[in-house]
Each structure stands twice: as C-alpha cells, then as structure tokens.
N, C-alpha and C. Protein backbone atom coordinates (compact mmCIF):
# COMPACT_ATOMS: atom_id res chain seq x y z
N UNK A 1 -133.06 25.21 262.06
CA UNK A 1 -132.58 25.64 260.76
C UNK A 1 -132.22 24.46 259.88
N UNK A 2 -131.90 23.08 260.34
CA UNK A 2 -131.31 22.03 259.27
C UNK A 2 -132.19 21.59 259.37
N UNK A 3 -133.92 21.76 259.91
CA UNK A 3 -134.88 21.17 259.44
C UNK A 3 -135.53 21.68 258.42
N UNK A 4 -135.29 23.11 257.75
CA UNK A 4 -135.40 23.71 256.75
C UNK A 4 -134.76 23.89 255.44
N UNK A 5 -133.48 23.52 255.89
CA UNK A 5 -132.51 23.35 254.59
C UNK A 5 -132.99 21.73 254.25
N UNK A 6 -133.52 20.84 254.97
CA UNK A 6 -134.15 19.30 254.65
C UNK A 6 -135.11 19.89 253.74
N UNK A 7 -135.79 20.37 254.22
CA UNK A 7 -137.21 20.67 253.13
C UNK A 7 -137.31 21.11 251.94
N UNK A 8 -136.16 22.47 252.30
CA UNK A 8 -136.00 22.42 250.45
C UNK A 8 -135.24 22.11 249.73
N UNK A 9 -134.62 20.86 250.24
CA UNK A 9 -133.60 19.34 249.38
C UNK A 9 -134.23 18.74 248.94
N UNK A 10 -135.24 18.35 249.76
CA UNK A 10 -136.79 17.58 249.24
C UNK A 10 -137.63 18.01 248.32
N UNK A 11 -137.73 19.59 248.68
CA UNK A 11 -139.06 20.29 247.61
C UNK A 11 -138.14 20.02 245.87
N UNK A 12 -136.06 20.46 246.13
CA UNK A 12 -135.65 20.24 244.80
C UNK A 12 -135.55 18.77 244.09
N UNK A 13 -135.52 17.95 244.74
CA UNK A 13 -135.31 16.61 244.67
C UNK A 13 -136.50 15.86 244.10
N UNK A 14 -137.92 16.37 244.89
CA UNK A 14 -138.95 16.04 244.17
C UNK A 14 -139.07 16.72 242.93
N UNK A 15 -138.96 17.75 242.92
CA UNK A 15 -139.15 18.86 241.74
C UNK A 15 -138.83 17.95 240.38
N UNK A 16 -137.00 17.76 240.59
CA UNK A 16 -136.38 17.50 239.82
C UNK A 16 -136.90 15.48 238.99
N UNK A 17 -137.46 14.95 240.17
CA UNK A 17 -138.06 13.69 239.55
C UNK A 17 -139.14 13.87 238.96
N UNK A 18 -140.07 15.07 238.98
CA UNK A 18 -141.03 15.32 238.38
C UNK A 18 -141.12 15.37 237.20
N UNK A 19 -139.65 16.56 236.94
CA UNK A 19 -139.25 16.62 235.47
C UNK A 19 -138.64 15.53 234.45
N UNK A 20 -138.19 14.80 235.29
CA UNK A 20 -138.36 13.41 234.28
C UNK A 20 -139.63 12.77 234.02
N UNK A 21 -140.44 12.74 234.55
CA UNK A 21 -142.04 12.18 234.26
C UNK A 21 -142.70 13.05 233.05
N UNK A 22 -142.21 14.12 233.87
CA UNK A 22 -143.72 14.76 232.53
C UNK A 22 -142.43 16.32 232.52
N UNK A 23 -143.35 17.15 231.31
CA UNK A 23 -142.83 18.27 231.01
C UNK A 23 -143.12 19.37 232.21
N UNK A 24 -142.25 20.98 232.18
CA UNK A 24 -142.52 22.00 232.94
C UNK A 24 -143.70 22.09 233.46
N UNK A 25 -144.61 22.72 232.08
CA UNK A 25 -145.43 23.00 231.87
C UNK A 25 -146.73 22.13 232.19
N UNK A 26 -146.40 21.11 232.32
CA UNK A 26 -147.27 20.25 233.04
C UNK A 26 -147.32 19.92 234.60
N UNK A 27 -146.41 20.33 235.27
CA UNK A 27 -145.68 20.60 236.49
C UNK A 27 -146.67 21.36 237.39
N UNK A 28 -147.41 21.09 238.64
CA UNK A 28 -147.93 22.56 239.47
C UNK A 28 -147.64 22.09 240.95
N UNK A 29 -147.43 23.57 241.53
CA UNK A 29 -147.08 23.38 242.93
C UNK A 29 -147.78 22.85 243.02
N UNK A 30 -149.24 22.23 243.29
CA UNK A 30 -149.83 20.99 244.28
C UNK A 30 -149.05 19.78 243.59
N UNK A 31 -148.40 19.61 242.32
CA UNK A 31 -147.75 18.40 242.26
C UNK A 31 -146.57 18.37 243.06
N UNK A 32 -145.52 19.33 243.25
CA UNK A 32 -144.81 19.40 244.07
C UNK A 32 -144.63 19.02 245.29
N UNK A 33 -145.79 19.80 246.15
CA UNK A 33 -146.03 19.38 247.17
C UNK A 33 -146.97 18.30 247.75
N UNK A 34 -147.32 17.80 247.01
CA UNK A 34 -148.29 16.27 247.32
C UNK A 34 -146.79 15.06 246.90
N UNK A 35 -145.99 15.67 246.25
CA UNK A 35 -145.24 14.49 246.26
C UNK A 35 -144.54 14.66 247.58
N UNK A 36 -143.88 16.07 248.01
CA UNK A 36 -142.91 15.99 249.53
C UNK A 36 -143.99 16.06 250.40
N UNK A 37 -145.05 15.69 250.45
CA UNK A 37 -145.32 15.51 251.47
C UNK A 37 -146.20 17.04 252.52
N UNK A 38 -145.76 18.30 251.58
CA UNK A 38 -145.99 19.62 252.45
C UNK A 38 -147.33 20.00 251.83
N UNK A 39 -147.49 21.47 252.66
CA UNK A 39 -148.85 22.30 252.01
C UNK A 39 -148.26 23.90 251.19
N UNK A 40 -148.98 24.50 250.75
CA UNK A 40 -148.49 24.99 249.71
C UNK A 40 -147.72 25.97 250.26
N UNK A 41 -148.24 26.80 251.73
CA UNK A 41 -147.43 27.61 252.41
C UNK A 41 -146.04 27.33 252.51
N UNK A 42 -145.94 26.17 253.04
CA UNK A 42 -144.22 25.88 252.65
C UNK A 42 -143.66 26.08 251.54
N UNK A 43 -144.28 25.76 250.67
CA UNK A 43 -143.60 25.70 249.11
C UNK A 43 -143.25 26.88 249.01
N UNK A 44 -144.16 28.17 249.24
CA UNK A 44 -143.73 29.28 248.92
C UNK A 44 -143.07 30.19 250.15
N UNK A 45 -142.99 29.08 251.21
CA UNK A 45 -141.61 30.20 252.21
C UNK A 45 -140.29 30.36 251.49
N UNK A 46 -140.15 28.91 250.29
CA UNK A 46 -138.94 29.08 250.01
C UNK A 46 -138.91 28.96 248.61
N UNK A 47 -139.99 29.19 247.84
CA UNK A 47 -139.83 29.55 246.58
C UNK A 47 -141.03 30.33 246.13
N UNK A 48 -140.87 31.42 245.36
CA UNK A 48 -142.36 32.06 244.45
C UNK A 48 -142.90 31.44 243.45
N UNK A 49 -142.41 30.62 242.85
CA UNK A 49 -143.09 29.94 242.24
C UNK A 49 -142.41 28.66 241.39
N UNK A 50 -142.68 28.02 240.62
CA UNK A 50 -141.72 27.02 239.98
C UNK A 50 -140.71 27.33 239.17
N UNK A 51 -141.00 28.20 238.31
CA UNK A 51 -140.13 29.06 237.58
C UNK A 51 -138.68 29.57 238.66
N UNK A 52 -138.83 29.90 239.87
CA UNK A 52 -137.93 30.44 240.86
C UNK A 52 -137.01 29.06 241.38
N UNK A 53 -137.74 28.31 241.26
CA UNK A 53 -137.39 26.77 241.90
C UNK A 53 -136.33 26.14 240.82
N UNK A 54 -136.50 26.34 239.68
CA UNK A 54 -135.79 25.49 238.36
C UNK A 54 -134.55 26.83 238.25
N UNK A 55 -134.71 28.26 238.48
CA UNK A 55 -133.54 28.86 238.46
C UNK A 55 -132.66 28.46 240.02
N UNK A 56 -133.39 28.51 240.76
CA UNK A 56 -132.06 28.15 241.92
C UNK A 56 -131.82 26.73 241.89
N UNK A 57 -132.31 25.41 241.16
CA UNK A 57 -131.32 24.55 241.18
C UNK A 57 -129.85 24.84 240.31
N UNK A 58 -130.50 25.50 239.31
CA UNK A 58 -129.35 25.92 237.92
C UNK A 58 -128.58 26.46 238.80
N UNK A 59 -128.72 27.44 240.08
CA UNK A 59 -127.57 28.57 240.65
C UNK A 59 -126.75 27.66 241.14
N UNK A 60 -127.84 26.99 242.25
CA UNK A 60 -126.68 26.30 243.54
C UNK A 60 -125.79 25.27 242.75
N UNK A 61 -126.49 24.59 241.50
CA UNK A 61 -125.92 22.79 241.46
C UNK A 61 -124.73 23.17 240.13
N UNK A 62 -124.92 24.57 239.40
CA UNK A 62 -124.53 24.41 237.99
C UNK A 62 -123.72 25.52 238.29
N UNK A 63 -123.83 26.84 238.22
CA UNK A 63 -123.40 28.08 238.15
C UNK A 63 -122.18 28.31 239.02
N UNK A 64 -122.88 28.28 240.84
CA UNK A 64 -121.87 28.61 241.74
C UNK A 64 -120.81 27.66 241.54
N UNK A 65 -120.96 26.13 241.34
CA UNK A 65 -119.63 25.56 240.96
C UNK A 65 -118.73 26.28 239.74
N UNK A 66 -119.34 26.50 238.82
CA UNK A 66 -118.16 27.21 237.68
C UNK A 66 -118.09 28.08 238.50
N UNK A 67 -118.57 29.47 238.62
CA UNK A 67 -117.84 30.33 239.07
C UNK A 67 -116.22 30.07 240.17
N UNK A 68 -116.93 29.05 241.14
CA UNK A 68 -115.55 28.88 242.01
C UNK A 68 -114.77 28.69 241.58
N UNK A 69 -114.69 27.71 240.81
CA UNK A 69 -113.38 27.00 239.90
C UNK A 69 -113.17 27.89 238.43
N UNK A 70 -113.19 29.22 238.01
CA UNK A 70 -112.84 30.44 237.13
C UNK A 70 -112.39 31.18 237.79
N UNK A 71 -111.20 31.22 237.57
CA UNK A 71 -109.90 31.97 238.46
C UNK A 71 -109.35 33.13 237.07
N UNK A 72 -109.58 32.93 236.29
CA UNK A 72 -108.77 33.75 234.89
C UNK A 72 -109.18 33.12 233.73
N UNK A 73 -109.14 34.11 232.75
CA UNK A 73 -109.86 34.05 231.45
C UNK A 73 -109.25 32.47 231.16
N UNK A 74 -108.00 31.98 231.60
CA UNK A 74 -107.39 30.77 230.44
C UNK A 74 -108.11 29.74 231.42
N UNK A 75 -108.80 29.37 232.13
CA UNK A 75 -109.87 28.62 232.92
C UNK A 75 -111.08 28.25 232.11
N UNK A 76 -111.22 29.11 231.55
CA UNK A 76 -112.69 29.05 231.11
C UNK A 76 -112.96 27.61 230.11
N UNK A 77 -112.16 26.91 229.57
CA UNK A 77 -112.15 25.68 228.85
C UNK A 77 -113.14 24.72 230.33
N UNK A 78 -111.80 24.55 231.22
CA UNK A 78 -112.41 23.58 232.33
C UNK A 78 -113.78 23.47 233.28
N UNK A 79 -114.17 25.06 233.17
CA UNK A 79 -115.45 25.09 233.83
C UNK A 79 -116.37 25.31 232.64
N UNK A 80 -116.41 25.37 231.41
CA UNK A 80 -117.27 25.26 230.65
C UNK A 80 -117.74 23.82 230.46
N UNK A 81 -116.84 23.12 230.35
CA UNK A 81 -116.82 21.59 230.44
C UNK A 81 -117.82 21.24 231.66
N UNK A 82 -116.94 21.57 232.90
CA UNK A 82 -117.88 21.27 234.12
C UNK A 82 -119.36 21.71 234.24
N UNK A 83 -119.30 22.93 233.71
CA UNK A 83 -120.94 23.29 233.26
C UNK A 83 -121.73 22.11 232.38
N UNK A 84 -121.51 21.67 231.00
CA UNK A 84 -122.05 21.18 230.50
C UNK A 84 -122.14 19.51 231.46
N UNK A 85 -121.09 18.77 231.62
CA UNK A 85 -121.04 17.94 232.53
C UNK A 85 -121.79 17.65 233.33
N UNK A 86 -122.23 18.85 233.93
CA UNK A 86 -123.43 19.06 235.33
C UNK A 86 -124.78 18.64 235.12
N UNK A 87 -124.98 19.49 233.98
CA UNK A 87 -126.53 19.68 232.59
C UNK A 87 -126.42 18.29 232.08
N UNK A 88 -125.62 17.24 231.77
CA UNK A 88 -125.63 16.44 231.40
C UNK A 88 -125.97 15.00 232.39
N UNK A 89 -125.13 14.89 233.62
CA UNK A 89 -125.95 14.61 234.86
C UNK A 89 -127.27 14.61 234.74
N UNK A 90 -127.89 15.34 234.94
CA UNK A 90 -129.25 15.93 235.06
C UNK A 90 -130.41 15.96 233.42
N UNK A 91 -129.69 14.97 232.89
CA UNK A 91 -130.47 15.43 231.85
C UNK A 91 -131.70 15.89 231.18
N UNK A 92 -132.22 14.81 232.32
CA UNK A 92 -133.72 15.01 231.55
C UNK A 92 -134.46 16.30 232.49
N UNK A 93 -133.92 16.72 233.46
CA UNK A 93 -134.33 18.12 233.89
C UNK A 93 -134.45 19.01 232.84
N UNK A 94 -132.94 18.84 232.76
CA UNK A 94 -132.69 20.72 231.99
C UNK A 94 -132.70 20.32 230.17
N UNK A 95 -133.06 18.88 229.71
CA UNK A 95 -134.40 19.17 228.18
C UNK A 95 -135.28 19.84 228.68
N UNK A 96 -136.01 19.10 229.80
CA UNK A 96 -137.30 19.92 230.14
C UNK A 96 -137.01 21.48 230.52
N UNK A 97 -136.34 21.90 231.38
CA UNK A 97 -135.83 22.82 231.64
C UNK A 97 -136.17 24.29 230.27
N UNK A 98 -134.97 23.59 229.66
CA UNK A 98 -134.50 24.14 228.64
C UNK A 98 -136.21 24.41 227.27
N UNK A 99 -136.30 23.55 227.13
CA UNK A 99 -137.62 23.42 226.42
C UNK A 99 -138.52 24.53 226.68
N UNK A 100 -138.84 24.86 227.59
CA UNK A 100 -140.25 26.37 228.38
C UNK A 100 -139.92 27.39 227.54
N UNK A 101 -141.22 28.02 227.36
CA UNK A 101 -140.91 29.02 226.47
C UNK A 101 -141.56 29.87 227.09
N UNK A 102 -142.01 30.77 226.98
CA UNK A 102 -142.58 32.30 227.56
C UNK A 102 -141.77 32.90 228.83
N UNK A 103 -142.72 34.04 229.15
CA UNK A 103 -141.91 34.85 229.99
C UNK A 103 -141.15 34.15 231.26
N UNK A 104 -140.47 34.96 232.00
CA UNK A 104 -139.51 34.19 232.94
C UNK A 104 -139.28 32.60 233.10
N UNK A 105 -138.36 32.20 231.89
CA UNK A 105 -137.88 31.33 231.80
C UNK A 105 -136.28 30.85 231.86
N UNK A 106 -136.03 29.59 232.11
CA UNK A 106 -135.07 29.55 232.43
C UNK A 106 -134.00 29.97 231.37
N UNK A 107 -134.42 29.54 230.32
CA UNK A 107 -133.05 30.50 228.77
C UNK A 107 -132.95 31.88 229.60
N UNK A 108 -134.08 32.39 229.60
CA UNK A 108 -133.70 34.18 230.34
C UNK A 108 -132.84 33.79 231.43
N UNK A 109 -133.21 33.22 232.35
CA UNK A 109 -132.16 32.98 233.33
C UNK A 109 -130.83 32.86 233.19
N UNK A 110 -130.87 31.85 232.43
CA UNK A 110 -129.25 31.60 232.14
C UNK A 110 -128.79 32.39 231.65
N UNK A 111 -129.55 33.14 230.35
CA UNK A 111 -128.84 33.75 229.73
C UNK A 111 -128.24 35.43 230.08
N UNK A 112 -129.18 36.09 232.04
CA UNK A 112 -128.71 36.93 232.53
C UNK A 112 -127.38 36.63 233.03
N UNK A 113 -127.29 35.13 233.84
CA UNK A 113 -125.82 34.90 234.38
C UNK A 113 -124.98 34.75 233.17
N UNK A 114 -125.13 34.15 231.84
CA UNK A 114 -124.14 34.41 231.16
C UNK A 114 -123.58 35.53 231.08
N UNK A 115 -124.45 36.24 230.37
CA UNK A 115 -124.13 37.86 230.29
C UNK A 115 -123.26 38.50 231.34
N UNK A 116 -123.72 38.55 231.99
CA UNK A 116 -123.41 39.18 233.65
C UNK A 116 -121.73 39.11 233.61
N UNK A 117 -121.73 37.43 234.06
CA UNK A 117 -120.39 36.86 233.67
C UNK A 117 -119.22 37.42 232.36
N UNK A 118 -119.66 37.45 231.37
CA UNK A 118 -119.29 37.76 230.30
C UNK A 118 -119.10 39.27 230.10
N UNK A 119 -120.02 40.54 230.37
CA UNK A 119 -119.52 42.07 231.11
C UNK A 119 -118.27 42.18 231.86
N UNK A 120 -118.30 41.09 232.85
CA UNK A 120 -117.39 41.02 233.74
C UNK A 120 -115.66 40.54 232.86
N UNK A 121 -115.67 39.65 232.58
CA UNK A 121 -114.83 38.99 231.89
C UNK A 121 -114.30 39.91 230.71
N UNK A 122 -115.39 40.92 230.07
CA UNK A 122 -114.69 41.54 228.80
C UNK A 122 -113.86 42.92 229.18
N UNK A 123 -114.85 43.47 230.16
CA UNK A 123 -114.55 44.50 230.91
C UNK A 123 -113.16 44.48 232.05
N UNK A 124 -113.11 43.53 232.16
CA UNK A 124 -111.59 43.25 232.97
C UNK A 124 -110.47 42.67 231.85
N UNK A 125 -110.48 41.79 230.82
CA UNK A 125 -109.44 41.56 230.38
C UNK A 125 -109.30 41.93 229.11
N UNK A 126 -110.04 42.40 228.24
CA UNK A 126 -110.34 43.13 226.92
C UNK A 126 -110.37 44.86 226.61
N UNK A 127 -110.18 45.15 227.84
CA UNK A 127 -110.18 46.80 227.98
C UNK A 127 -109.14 47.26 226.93
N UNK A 128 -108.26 46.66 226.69
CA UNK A 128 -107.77 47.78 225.58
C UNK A 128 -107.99 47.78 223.88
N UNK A 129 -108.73 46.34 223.82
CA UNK A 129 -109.89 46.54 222.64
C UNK A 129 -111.42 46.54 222.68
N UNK A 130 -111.54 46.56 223.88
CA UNK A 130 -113.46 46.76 224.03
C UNK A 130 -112.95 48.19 225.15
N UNK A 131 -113.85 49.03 224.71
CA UNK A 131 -113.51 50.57 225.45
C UNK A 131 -114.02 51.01 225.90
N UNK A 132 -115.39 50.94 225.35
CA UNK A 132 -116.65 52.19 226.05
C UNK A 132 -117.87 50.34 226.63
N UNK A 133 -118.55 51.42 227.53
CA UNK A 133 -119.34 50.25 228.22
C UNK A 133 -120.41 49.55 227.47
N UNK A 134 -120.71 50.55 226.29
CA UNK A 134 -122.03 49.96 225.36
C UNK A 134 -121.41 48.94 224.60
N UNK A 135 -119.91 49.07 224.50
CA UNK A 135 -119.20 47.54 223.52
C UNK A 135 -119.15 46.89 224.18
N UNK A 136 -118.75 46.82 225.22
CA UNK A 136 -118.61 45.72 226.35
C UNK A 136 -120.11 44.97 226.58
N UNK A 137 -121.09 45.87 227.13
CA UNK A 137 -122.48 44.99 226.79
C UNK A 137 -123.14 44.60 225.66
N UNK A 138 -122.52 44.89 224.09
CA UNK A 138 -122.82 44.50 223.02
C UNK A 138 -122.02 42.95 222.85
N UNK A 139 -120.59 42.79 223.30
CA UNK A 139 -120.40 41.99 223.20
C UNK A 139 -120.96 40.84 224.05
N UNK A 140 -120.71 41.26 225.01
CA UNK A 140 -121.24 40.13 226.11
C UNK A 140 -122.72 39.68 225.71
N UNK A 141 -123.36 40.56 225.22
CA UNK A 141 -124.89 40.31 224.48
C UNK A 141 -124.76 39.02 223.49
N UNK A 142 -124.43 39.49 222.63
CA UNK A 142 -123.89 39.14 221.30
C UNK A 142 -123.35 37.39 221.97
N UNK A 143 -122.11 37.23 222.45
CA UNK A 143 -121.64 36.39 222.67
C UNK A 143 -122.51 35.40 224.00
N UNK A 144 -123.71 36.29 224.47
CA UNK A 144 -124.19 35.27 225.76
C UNK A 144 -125.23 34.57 224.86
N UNK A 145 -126.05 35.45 223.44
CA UNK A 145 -126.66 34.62 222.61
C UNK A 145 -126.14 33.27 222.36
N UNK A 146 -124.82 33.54 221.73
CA UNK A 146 -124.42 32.56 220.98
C UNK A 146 -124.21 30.76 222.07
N UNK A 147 -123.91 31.42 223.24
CA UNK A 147 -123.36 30.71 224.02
C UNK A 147 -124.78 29.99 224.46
N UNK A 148 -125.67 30.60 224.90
CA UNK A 148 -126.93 30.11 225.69
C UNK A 148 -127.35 29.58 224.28
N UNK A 149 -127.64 29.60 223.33
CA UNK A 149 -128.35 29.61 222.33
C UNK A 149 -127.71 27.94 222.10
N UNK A 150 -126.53 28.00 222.23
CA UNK A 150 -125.81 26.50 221.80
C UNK A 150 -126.25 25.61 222.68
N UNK A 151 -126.02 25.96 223.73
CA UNK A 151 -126.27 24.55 225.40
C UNK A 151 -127.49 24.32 225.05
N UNK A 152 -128.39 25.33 224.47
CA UNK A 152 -130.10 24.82 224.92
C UNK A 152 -130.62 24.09 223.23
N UNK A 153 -129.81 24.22 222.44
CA UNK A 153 -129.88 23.38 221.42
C UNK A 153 -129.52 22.29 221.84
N UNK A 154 -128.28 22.08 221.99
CA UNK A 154 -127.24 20.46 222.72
C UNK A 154 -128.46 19.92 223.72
N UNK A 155 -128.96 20.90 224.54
CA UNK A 155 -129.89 20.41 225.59
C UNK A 155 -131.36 19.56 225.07
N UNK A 156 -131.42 20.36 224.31
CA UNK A 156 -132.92 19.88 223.58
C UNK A 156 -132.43 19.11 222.05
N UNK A 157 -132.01 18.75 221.99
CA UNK A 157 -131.45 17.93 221.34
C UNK A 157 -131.39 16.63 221.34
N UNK A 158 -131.26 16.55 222.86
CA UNK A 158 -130.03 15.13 223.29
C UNK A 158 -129.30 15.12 223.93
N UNK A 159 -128.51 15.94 223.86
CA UNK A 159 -126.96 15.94 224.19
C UNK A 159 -126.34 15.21 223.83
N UNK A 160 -126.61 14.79 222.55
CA UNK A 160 -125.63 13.82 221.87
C UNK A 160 -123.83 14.12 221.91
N UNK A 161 -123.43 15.39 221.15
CA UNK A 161 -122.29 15.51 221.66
C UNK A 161 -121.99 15.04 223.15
N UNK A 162 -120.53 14.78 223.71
CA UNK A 162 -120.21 15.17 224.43
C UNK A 162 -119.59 16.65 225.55
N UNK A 163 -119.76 16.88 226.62
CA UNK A 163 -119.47 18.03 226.94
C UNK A 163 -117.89 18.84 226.44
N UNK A 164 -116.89 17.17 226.53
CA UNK A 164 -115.96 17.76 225.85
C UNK A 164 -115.76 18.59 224.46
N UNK A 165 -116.58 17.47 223.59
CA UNK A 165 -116.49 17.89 222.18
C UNK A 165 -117.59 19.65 221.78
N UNK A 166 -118.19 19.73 222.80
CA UNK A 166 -119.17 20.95 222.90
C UNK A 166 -117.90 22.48 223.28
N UNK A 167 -117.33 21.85 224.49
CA UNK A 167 -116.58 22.68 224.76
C UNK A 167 -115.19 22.83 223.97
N UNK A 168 -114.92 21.78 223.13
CA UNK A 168 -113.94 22.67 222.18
C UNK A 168 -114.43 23.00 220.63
N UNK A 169 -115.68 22.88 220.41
CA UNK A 169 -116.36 23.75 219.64
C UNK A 169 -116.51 25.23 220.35
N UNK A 170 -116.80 25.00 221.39
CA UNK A 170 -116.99 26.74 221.90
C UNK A 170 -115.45 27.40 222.22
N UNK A 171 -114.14 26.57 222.34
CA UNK A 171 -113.16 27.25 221.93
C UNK A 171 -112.73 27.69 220.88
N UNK A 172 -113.15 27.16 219.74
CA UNK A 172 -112.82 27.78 218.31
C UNK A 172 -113.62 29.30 218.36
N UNK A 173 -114.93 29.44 219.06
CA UNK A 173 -114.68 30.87 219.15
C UNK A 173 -114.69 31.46 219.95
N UNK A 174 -113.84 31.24 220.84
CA UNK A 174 -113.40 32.21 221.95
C UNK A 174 -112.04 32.38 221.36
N UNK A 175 -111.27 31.60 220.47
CA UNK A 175 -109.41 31.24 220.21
C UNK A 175 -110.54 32.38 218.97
N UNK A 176 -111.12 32.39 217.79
CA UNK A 176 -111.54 33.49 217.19
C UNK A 176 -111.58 35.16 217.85
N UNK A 177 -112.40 34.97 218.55
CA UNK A 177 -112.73 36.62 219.58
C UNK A 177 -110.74 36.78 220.08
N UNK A 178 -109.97 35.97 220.55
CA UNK A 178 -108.98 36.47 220.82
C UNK A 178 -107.84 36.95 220.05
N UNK A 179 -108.19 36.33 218.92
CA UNK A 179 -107.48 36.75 217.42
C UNK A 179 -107.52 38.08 216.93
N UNK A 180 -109.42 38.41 217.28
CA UNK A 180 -109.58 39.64 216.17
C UNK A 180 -109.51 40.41 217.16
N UNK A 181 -109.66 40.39 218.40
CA UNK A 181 -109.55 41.65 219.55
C UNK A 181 -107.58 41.40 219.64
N UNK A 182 -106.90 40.72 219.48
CA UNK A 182 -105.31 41.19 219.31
C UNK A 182 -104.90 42.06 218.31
N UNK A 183 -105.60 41.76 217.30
CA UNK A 183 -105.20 42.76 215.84
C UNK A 183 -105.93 44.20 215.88
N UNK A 184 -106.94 44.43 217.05
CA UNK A 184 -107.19 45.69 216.60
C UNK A 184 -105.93 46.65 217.28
C-alpha cells in the first residue's frame, strides 16, 4: 500500500511541474506518464483523467486544510487567507489551473466546494434571516460566484495582491452580508 500512495505523489508532483512548462490544455496523460516513469493503466487506477487529477490536488493540498482549521463562522478570515496562501505557493499551477475553460473544469470544481461550504455555513448560522432552502442556495450561489469569480481573477492575473490584502477585501463583504442579514 505505501508503494501506491508513492505513485500517486509522483503522478501529482510530475503533473504539477508540467504545469509550469506549458498550459492544461497542452498537458496529456502520455505526458504524465512518460515523465513518472509509468504506463497509462496506472495513471488511470488512480485517476480518470487529468481534469480528476488537478481537482484532487486542489482537495488534498488546498481545501481539506481550510476546512480543518474552520471551526465557526468568525474563522473564516484565517482560512481564507490560508486558502489563498496555498494557491499562491503553487502559482503557476493554479494560473494554469484556473485559466481552462470548458466543461469539467476546475472553476466548476471549486466553485461546487465553495458552494457546498457556503449552504452549510448559511444554513447553520443565518437561519433566522435566510429561511426557506431556495434562499439559502440562492445565496450561497450568488456569494460562491462572487467568491470563485475573485481568486480566479487574482489567479490569472498574477496574484499581484497579496493573500492578505485579498482576504480583507473579501471581508468588507462578508462584514456587508452581516450588516444587512442583522437588520432584517
């Protein structure tokens, strides 16, 4: 079994140097696997395709860390930070990353775990101004746009900002959303 968790450290590791060379879309499993070394059967014991490969680095290296460290809504400053932080590490992945356009791409990706996250979050601490479940997924909609929509600008961009200065732009509207959901 830890000769298998080796392999696909390697298959992400190569992956991920790839994407600094050249774009996604220029990317194919035989490049993958002529760089680690395997044949294509391997590639796909542990991934369906590349598209599957660029969402589970985002899960394991980016996501599951925020989640651990989001304990309660007043958290969300520090692991937003740590999110961008991560993406920033990694940069020239997740331009490339971020950049793909058509179907099952990683924006869709992210932008299901935002969401997801964000249902969760409105639906537990906003219940007595978000009420029925279609507001709750309107907002979380609404607000996973805004949110995914920003990182993959910053992303493709540059990332010129810093993660800090990103993340207290994205508190001015979350400190907004908590304003107008107190007054209703």
């Amino acid at each position: 079994m830890a000769e298998a968790g080796i392999t696909k450290k390697a298959i992400v590791q190569q992956f991920k140097q790839l994407m600094q060379e050249k774009p996604f879309e220029k990317i194919s499993v035989s490049d993958i696997t002529t760089r680690c070394g395997i044949n294509r059967l391997t590639f796909y014991y542990y991934f369906q395709d590349k598209y599957e490969l660029v969402n589970y680095i985002y899960y394991t290296e980016v996501h599951l860390s925020m989640l651990e460290n989001f304990h309660a809504l007043e958290d969300w400053s520090p692991c937003f930070c740590q999110l961008l932080t991560s993406i920033l590490k990694e940069k020239a992945f997740y331009r490339n990353a971020f950049a793909v356009k058509g179907e099952n791409v990683f924006t869709d990706y992210i932008f299901s775990l935002t969401k997801s996250t964000l249902i969760y979050i409105f639906g537990t601490f906003f219940t007595s101004t978000i009420k029925t479940k279609e507001e709750v997924e309107f907002t979380a909609d609404f607000f996973a746009c805004g949110i995914v929509g920003a990182i993959a600008r910053w992303a493709t961009d540059g990332m010129q900002e810093s993660p800090q200065l990103m993340t207290s732009r994205l508190g001015m509207m979350v400190k907004s959303l908590l304003i107008v959901t107190q007054k209703k």
